[in-house]
C-alpha atoms as a PDB file:
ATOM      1  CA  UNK A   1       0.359 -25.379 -19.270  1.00  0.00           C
ATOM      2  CA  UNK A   2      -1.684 -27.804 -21.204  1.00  0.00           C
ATOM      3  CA  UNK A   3      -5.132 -29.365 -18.518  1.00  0.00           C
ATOM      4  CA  UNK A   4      -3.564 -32.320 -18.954  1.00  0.00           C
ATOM      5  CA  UNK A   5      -0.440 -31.291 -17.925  1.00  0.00           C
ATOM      6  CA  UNK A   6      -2.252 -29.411 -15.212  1.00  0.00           C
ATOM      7  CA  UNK A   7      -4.350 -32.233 -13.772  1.00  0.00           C
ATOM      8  CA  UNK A   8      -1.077 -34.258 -13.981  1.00  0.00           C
ATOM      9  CA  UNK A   9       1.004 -32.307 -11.583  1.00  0.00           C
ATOM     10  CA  UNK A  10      -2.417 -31.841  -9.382  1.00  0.00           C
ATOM     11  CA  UNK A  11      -2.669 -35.748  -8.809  1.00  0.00           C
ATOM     12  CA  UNK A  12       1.227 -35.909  -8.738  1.00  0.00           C
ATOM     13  CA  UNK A  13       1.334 -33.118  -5.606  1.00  0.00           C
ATOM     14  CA  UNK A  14      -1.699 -34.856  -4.357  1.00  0.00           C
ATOM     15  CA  UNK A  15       0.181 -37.447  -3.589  1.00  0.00           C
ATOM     16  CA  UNK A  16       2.981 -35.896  -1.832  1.00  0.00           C
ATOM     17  CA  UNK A  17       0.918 -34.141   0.564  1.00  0.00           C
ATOM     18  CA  UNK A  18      -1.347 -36.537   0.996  1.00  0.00           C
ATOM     19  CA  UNK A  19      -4.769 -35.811  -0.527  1.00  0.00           C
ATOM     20  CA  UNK A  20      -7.605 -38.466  -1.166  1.00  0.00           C
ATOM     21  CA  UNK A  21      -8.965 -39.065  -4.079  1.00  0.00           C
ATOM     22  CA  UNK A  22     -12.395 -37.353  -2.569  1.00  0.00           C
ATOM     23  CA  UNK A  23     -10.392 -34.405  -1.602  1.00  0.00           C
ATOM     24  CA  UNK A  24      -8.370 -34.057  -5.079  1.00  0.00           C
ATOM     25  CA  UNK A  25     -11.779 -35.212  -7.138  1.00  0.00           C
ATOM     26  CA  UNK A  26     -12.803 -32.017  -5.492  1.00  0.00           C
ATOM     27  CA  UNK A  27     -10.540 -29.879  -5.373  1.00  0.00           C
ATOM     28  CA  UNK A  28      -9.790 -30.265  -9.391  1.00  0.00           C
ATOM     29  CA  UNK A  29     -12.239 -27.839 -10.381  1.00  0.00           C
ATOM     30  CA  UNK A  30     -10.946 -24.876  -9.040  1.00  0.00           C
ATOM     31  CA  UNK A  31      -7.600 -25.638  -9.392  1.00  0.00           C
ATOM     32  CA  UNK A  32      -8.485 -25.504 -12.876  1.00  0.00           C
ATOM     33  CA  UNK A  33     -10.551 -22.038 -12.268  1.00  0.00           C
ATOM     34  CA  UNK A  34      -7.383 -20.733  -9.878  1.00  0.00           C
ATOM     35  CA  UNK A  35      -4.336 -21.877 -12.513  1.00  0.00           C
ATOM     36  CA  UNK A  36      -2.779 -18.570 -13.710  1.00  0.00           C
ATOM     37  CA  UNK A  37      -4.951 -16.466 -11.228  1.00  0.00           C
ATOM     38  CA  UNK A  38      -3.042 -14.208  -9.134  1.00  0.00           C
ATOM     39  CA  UNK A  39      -3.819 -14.450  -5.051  1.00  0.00           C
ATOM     40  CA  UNK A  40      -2.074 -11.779  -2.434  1.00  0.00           C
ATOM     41  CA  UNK A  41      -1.723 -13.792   0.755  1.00  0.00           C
ATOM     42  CA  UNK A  42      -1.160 -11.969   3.956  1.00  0.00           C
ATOM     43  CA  UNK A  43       0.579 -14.238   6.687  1.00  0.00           C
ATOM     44  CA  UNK A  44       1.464 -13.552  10.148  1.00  0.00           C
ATOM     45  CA  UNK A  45      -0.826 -14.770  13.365  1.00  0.00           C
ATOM     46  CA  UNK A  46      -0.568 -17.855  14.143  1.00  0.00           C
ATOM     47  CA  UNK A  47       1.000 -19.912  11.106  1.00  0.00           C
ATOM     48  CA  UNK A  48       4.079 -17.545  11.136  1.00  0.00           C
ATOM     49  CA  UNK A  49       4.824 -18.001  14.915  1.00  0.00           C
ATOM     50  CA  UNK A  50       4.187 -21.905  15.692  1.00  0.00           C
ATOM     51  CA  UNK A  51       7.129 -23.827  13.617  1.00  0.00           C
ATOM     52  CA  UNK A  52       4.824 -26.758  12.669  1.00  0.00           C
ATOM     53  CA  UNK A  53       1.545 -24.065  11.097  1.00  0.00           C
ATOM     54  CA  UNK A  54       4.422 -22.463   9.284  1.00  0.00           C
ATOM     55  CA  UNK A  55       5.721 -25.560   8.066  1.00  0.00           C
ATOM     56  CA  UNK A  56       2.108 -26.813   6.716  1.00  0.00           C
ATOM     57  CA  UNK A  57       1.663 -22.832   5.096  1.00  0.00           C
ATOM     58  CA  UNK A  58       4.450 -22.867   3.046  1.00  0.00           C
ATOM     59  CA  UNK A  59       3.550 -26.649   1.686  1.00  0.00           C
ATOM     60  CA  UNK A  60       0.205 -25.583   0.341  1.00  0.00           C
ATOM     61  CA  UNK A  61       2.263 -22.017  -0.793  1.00  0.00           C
ATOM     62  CA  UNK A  62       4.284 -24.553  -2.997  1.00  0.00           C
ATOM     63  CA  UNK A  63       1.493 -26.598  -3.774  1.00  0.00           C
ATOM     64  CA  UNK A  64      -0.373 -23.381  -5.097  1.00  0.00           C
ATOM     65  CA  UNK A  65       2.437 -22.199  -7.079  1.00  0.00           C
ATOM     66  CA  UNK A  66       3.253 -25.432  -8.710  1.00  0.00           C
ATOM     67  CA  UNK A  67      -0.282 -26.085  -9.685  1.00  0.00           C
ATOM     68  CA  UNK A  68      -0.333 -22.511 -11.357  1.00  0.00           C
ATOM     69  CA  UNK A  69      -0.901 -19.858  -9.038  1.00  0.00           C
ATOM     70  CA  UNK A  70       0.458 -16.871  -9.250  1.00  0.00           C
ATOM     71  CA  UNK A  71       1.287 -16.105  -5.338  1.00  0.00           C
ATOM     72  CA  UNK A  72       2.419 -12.721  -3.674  1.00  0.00           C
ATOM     73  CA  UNK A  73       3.273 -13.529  -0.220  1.00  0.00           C
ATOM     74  CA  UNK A  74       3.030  -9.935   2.448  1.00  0.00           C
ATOM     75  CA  UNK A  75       4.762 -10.705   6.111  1.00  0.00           C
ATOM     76  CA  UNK A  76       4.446  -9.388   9.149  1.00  0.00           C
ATOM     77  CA  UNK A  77       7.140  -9.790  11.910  1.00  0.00           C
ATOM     78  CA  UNK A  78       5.667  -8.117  14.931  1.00  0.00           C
ATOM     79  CA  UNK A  79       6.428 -10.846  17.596  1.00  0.00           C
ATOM     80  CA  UNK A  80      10.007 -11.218  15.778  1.00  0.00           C
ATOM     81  CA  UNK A  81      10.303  -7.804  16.430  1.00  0.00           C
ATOM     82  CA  UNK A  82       8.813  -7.318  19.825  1.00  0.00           C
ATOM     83  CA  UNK A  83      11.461 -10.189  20.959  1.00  0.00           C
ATOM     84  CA  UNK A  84      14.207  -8.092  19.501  1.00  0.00           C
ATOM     85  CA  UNK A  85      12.583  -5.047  21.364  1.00  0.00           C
ATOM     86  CA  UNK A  86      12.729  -6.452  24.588  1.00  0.00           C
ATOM     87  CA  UNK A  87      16.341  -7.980  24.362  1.00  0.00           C
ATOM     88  CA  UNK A  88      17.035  -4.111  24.066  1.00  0.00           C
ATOM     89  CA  UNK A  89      14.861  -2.575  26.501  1.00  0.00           C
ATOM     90  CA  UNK A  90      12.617  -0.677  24.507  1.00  0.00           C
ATOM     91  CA  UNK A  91       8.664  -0.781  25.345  1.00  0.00           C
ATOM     92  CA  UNK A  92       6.341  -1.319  22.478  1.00  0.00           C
ATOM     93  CA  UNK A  93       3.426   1.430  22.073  1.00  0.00           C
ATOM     94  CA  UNK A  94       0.844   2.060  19.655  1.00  0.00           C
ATOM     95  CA  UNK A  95      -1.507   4.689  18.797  1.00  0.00           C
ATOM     96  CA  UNK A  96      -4.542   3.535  16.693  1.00  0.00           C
ATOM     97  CA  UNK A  97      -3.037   0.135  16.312  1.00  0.00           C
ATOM     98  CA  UNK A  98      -0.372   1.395  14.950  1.00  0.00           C
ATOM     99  CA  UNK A  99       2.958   0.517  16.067  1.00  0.00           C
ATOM    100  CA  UNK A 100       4.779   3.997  17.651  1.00  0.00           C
ATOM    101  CA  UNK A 101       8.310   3.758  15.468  1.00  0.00           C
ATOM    102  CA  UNK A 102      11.440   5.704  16.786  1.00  0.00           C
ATOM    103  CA  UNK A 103      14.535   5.455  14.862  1.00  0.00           C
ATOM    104  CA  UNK A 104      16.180   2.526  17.204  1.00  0.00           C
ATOM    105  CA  UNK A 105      12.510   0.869  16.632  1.00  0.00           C
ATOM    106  CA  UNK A 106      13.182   0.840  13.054  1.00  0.00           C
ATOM    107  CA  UNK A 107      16.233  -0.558  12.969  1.00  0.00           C
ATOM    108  CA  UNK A 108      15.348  -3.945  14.806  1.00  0.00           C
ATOM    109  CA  UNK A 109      12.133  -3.965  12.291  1.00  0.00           C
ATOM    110  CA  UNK A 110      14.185  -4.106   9.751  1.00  0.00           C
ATOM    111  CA  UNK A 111      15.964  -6.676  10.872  1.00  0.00           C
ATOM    112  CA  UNK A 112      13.570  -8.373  12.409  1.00  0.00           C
ATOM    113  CA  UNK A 113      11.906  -8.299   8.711  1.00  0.00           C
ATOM    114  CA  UNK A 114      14.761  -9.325   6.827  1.00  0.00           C
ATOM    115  CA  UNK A 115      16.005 -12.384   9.073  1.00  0.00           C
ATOM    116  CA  UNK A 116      12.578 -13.452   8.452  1.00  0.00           C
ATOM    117  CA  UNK A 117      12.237 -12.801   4.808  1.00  0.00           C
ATOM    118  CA  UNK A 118      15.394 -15.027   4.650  1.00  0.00           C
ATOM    119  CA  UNK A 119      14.188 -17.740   6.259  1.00  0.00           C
ATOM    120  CA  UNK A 120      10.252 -18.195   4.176  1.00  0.00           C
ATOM    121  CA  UNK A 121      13.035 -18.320   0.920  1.00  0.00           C
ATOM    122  CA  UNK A 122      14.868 -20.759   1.802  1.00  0.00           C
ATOM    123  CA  UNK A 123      12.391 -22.976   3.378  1.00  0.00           C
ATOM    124  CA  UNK A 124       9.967 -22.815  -0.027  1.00  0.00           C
ATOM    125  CA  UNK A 125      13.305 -23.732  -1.742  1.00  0.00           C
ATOM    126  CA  UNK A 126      13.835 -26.258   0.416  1.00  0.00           C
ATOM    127  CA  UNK A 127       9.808 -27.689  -0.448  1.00  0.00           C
ATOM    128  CA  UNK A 128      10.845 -27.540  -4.146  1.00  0.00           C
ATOM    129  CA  UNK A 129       9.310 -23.745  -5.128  1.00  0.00           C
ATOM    130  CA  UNK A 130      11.139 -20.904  -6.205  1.00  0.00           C
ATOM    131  CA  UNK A 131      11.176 -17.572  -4.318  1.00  0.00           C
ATOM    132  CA  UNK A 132      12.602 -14.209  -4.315  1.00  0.00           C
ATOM    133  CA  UNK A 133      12.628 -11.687  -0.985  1.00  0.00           C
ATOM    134  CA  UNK A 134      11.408  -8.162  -1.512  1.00  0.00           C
ATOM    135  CA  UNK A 135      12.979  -6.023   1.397  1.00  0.00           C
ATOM    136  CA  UNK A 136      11.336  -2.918   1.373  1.00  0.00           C
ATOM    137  CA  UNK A 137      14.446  -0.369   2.093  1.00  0.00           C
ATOM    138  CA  UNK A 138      16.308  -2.015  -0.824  1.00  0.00           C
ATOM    139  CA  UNK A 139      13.104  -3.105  -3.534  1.00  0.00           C
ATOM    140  CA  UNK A 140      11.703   0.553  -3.837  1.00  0.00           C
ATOM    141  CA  UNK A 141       8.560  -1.239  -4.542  1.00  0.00           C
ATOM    142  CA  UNK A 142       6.334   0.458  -1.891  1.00  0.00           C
ATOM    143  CA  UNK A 143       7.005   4.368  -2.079  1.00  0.00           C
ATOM    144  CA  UNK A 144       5.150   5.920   0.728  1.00  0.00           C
ATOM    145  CA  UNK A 145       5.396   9.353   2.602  1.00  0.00           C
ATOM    146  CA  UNK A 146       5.262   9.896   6.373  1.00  0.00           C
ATOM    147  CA  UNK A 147       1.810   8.776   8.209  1.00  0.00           C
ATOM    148  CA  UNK A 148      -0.288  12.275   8.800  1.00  0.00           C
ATOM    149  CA  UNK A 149       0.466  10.821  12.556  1.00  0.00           C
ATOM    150  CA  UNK A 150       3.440  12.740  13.169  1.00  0.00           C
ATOM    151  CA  UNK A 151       3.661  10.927  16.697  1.00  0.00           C
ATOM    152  CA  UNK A 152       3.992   7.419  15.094  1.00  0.00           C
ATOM    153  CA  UNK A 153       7.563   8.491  14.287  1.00  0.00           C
ATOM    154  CA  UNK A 154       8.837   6.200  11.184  1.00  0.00           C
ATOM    155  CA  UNK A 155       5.942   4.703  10.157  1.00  0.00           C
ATOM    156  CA  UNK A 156       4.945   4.975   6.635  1.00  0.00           C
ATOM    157  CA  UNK A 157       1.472   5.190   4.483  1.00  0.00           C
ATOM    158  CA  UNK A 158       1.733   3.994   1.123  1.00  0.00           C
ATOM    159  CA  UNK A 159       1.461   6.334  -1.947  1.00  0.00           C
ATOM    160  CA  UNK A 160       2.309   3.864  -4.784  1.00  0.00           C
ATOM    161  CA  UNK A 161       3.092  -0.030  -5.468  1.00  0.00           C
ATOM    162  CA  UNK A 162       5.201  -0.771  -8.445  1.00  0.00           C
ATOM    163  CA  UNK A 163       3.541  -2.848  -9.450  1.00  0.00           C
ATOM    164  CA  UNK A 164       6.026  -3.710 -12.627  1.00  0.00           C
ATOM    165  CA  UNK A 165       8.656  -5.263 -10.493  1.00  0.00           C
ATOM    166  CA  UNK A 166       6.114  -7.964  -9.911  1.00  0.00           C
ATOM    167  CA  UNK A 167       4.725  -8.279 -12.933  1.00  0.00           C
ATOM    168  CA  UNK A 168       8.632  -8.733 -13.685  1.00  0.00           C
ATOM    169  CA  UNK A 169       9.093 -12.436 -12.372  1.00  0.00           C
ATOM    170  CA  UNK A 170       8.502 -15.382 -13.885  1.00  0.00           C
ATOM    171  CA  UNK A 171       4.948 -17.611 -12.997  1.00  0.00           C
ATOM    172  CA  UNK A 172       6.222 -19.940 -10.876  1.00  0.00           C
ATOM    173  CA  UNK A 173       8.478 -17.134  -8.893  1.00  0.00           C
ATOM    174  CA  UNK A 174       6.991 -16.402  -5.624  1.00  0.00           C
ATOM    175  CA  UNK A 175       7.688 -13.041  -4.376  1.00  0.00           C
ATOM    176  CA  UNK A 176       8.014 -12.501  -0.840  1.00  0.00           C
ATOM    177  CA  UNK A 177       7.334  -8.855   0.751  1.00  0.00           C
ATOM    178  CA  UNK A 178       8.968  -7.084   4.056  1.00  0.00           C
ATOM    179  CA  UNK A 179       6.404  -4.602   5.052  1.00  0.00           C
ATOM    180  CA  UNK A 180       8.781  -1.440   5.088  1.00  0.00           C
ATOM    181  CA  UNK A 181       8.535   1.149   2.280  1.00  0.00           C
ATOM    182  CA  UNK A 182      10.568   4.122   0.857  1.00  0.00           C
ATOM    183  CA  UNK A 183       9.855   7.906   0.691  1.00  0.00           C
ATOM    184  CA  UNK A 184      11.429   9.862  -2.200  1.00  0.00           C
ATOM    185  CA  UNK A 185      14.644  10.629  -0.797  1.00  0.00           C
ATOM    186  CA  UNK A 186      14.795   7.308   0.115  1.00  0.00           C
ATOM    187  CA  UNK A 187      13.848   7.356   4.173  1.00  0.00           C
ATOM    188  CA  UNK A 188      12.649   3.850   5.208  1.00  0.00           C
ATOM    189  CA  UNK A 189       9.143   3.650   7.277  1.00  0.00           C
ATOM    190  CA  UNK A 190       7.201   1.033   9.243  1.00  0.00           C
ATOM    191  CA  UNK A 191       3.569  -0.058   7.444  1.00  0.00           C
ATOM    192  CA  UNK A 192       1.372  -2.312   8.552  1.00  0.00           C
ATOM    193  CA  UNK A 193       1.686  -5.511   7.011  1.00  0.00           C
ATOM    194  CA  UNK A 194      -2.187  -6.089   6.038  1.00  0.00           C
ATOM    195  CA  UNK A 195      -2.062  -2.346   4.474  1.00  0.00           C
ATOM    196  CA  UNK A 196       0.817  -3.833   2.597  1.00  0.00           C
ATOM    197  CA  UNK A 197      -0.932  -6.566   1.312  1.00  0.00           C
ATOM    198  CA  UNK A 198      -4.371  -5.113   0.260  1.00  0.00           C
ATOM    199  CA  UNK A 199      -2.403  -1.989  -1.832  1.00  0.00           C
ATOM    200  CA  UNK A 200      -0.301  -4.919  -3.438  1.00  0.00           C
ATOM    201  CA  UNK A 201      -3.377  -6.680  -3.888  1.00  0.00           C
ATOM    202  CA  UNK A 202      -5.201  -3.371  -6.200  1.00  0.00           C
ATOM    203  CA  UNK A 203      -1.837  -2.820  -7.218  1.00  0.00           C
ATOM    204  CA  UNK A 204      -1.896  -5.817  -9.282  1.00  0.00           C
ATOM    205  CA  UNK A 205      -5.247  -6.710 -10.017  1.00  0.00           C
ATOM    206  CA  UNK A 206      -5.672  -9.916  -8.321  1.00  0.00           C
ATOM    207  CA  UNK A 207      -8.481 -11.890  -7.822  1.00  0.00           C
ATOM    208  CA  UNK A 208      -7.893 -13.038  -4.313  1.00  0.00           C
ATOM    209  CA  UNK A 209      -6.715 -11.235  -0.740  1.00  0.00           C
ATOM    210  CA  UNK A 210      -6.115 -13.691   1.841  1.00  0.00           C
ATOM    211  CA  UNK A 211      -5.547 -12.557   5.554  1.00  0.00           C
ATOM    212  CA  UNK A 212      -4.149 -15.166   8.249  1.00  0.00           C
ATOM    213  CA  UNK A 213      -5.210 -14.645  11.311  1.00  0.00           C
ATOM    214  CA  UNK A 214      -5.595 -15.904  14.817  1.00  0.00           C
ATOM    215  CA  UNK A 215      -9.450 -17.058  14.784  1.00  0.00           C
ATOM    216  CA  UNK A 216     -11.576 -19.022  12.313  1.00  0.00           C
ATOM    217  CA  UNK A 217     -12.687 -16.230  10.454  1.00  0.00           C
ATOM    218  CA  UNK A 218     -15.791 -13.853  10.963  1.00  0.00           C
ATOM    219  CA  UNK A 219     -17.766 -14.801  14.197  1.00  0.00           C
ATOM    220  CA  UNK A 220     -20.751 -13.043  15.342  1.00  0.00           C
ATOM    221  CA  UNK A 221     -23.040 -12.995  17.726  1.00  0.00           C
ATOM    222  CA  UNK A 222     -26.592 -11.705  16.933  1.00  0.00           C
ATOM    223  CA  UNK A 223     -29.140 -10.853  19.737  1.00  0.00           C
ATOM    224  CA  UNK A 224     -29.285 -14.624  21.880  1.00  0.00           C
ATOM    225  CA  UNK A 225     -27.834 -16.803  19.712  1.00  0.00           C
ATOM    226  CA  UNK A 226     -24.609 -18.661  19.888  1.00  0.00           C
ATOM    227  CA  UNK A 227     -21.962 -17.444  17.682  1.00  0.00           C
ATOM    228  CA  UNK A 228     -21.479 -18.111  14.919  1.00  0.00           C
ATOM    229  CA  UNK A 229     -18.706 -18.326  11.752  1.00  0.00           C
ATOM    230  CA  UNK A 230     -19.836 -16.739   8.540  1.00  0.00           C
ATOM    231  CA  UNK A 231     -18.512 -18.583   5.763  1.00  0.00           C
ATOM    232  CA  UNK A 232     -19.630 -16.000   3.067  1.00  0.00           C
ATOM    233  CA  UNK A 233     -21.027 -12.180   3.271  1.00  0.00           C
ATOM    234  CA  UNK A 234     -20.795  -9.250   1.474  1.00  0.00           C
ATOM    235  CA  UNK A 235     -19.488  -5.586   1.751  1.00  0.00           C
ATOM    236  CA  UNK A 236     -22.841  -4.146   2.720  1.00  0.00           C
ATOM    237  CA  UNK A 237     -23.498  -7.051   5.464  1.00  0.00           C
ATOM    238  CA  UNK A 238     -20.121  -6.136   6.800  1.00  0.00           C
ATOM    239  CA  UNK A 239     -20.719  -2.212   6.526  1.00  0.00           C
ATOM    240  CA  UNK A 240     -24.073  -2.897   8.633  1.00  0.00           C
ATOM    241  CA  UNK A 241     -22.507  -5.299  11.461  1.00  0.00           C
ATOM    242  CA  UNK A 242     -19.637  -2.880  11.930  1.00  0.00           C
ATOM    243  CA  UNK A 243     -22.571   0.063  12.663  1.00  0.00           C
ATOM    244  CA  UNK A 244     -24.330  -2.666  14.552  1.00  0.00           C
ATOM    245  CA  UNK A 245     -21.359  -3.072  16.941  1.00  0.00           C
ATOM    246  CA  UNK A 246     -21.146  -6.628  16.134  1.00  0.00           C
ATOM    247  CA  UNK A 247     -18.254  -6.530  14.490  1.00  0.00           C
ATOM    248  CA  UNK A 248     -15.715  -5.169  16.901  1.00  0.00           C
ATOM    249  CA  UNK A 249     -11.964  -5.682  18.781  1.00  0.00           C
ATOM    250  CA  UNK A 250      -9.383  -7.196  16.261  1.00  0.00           C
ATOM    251  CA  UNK A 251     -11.431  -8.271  13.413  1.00  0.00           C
ATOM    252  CA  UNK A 252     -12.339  -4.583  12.661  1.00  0.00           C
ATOM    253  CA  UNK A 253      -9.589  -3.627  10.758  1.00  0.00           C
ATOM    254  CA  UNK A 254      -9.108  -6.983   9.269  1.00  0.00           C
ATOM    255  CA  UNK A 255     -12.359  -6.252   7.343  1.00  0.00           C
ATOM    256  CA  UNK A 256     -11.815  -3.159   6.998  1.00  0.00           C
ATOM    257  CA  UNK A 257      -9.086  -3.971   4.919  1.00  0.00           C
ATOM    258  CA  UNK A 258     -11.009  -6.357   2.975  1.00  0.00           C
ATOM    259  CA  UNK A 259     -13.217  -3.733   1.932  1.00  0.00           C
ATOM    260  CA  UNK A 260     -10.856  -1.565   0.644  1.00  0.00           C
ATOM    261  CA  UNK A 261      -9.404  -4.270  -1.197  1.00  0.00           C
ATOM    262  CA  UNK A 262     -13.255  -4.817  -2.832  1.00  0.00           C
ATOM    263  CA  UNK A 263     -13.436  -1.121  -3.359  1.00  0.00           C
ATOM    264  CA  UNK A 264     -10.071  -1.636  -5.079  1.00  0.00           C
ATOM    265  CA  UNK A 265     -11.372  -4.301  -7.125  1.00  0.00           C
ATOM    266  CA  UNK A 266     -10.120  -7.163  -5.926  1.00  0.00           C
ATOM    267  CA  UNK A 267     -12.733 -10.203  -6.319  1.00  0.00           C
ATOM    268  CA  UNK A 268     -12.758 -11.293  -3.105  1.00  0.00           C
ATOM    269  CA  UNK A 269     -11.380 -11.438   0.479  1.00  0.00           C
ATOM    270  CA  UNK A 270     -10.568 -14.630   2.545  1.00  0.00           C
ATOM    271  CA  UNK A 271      -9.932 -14.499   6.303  1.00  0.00           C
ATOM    272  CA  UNK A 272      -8.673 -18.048   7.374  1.00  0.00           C
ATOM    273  CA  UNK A 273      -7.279 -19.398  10.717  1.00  0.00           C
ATOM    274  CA  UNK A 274      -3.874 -19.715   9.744  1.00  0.00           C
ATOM    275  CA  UNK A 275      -2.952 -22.428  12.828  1.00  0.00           C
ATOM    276  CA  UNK A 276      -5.467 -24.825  11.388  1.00  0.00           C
ATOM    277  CA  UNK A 277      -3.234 -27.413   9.450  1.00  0.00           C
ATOM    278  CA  UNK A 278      -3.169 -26.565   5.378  1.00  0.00           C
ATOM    279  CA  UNK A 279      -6.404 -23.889   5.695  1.00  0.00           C
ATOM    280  CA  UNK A 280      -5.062 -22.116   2.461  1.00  0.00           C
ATOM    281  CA  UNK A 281      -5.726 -25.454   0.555  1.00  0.00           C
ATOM    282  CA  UNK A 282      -9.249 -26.136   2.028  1.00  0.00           C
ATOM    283  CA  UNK A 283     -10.633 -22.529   2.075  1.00  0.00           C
ATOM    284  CA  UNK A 284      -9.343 -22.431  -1.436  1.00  0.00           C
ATOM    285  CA  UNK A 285     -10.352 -26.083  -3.469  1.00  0.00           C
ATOM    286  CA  UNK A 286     -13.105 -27.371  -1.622  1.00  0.00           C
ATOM    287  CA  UNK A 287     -16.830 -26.111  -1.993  1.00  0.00           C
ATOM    288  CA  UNK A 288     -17.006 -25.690   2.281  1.00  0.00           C
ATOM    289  CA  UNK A 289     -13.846 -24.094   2.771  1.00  0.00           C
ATOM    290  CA  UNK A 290     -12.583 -23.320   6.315  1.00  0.00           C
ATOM    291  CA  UNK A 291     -13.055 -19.471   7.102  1.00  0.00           C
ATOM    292  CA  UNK A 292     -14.426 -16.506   5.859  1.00  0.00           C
ATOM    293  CA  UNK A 293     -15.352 -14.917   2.131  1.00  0.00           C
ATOM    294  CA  UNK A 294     -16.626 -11.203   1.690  1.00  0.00           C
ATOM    295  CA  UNK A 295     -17.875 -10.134  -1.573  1.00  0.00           C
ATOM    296  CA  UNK A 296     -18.545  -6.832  -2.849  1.00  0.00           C
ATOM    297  CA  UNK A 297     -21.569  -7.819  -3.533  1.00  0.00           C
ATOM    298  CA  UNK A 298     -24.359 -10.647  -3.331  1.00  0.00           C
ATOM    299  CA  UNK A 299     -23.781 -13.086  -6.029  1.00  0.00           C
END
C-alpha cells in the first residue's frame, strides 16, 4: 500500500468514525509507523462483557486492520462461561488464579469459547473487516501438555504456537483465538487467555501486546501520595514495585505477563481500560495515549 493510498483510507475511516481533523492530524504519524506492524491484542474485562465497549472495540479492530495492521485478536470467555456454569450447577474454583477444570468444566468452556468466537466474526464482518475463528480443539495451533498442577484437572500450559498458520492469512485477515489448546494425542485443555496471548505474541514476533482490562492501566500508590496512573515504565521499574509490594491484587499477573512478553522480545506492552470508549485507538495514535506502556528498557 502506496502512503498515499494509506493516508487516503486514514482520512476516509476518519470520517466514518468520527475523528477531527486534530485527532487524525495526529494520529497520521503512527499510523504510518504501525501500517504492516503486527499487534497481539488480548480482550476480555470490560469491553467483552458490556454490548456497547464491545461494539466501540471491534470498530477501532476494523479501523486498525484496514489502515494496515496486522491484528491477532486472544479471547477470554470466563463470565460466558461462569453463566453456563451456574445454569448447570457447578461451582467455579481456582487454585493460583487458575481456573480448577473437570471434564464437565471443559465442555461448557468450549462452548462457551466457541459461541463467542462466532459472534466477534461476524460482527467485524458486519463493520466491513475480514476475520477467521481459531478454536483451539480444532486449529492445533496451541500444542500444550498438562499444567504440572495435577489438581487443576484440564487445564493446559503451552509448549508451542504454530506460528505458520498465522503467518498463513492474508494482511487484512484478522485471526481470532479461543484460548483452549491441544496435547499430542489430541486432549483439549483450559489456558489462560493472557498466557495465550503473550506466547502468540513471541510466537510471532510482534511489536505490540495489548491487555484489556478492567482499570485504567498501572496505578500506584507511593508512600502519601495519591495514586497515580503510569503512562510509561520499564521492566526493571516494574520488577522493583512488584518487590516493593506496590504492585499487588489483579494487576500482578497482568504485568507479569508483560514481562515475559519483553523477555520474549516483544517491543512493548499496553494495558488499557477496555470500557473506556475506542481506548485501542487513543493509546495507540495519539502522543498521550490512555493507559499504560512497559518497556524493556528506558528509552
Amino acid at each position: 500500500m502506496t502512503e498515499l493510498i494509506l493516508l487516503q483510507k486514514a482520512h476516509q475511516m476518519a470520517k466514518q468514525y468520527g475523528l477531527s481533523k486534530d485527532a487524525l492530524a495526529e494520529a497520521i504519524p503512527y499510523i504510518k509507523i504501525f501500517h504492516g506492524v503486527t499487534i497481539v491484542i488480548k480482550y476480555g474485562g470490560s469491553a467483552l462483557n458490556k454490548e456497547s465497549c464491545q461494539h466501540a472495540f471491534l470498530e477501532d479492530i476494523v479501523f486498525m486492520s484496514l489502515i494496515g495492521m496486522r491484528i491477532i485478536l486472544v479471547h477470554g470467555g470466563s463470565r460466558h462461561l461462569n453463566h453456563l456454569l451456574a445454569e448447570s450447577q457447578i461451582e467455579t474454583k481456582r487454585i493460583k488464579g487458575h481456573r480448577v477444570t473437570c471434564e464437565k468444566t471443559l465442555s461448557l468452556a468450549i462452548k462457551a469459547f466457541d459461541r463467542l468466537n462466532d459472534q466477534l466474526v461476524q460482527m467485524i464482518h458486519e463493520m466491513g473487516g475480514e476475520a477467521i475463528g481459531l478454536k483451539g480443539q480444532h486449529s492445533e495451533l496451541l500444542l500444550v501438555q498438562k499444567h504440572s498442577l495435577d489438581e487443576l484437572g484440564y487445564v493446559g500450559e503451552i509448549d508451542e504456537v504454530r506460528a505458520e498458520q498465522l503467518h498463513a492469512f492474508k494482511e487484512n485477515v484478522i485471526p481470532i483465538i479461543t484460548p483452549i489448546g491441544l496435547d499430542k494425542a489430541g486432549q483439549a485443555y483450559n489456558i489462560n487467555a493472557d498466557i495465550v496471548a503473550e506466547k502468540v505474541a513471541v510466537a510471532v514476533g510482534a511489536a505490540k501486546l495489548i491487555l484489556l482490562t478492567d482499570v485504567d492501566g498501572v496505578i500506584i500508590q507511593e508512600k502519601d501520595s495519591s495514586p497515580q496512573l503510569i503512562s510509561s515504565i520499564t521492566a526493571a521499574e516494574i520488577d522493583r514495585l512488584i518487590k516493593q509490594g506496590i504492585i499487588t491484587g489483579g494487576m500482578e499477573p497482568k504485568v507479569l505477563t508483560g514481562l515475559n512478553a519483553l523477555a520474549g522480545g516483544v517491543s512493548k506492552v499496553h494495558i488499557i481500560n477496555g470500557s473506556l470508549p475506542h481506548s485501542l485507538l487513543k493509546e495507540l495514535l495519539t502522543d498521550k495515549g490512555v493507559g499504560t506502556e512497559i518497556l524493556a528498557q528506558g528509552t
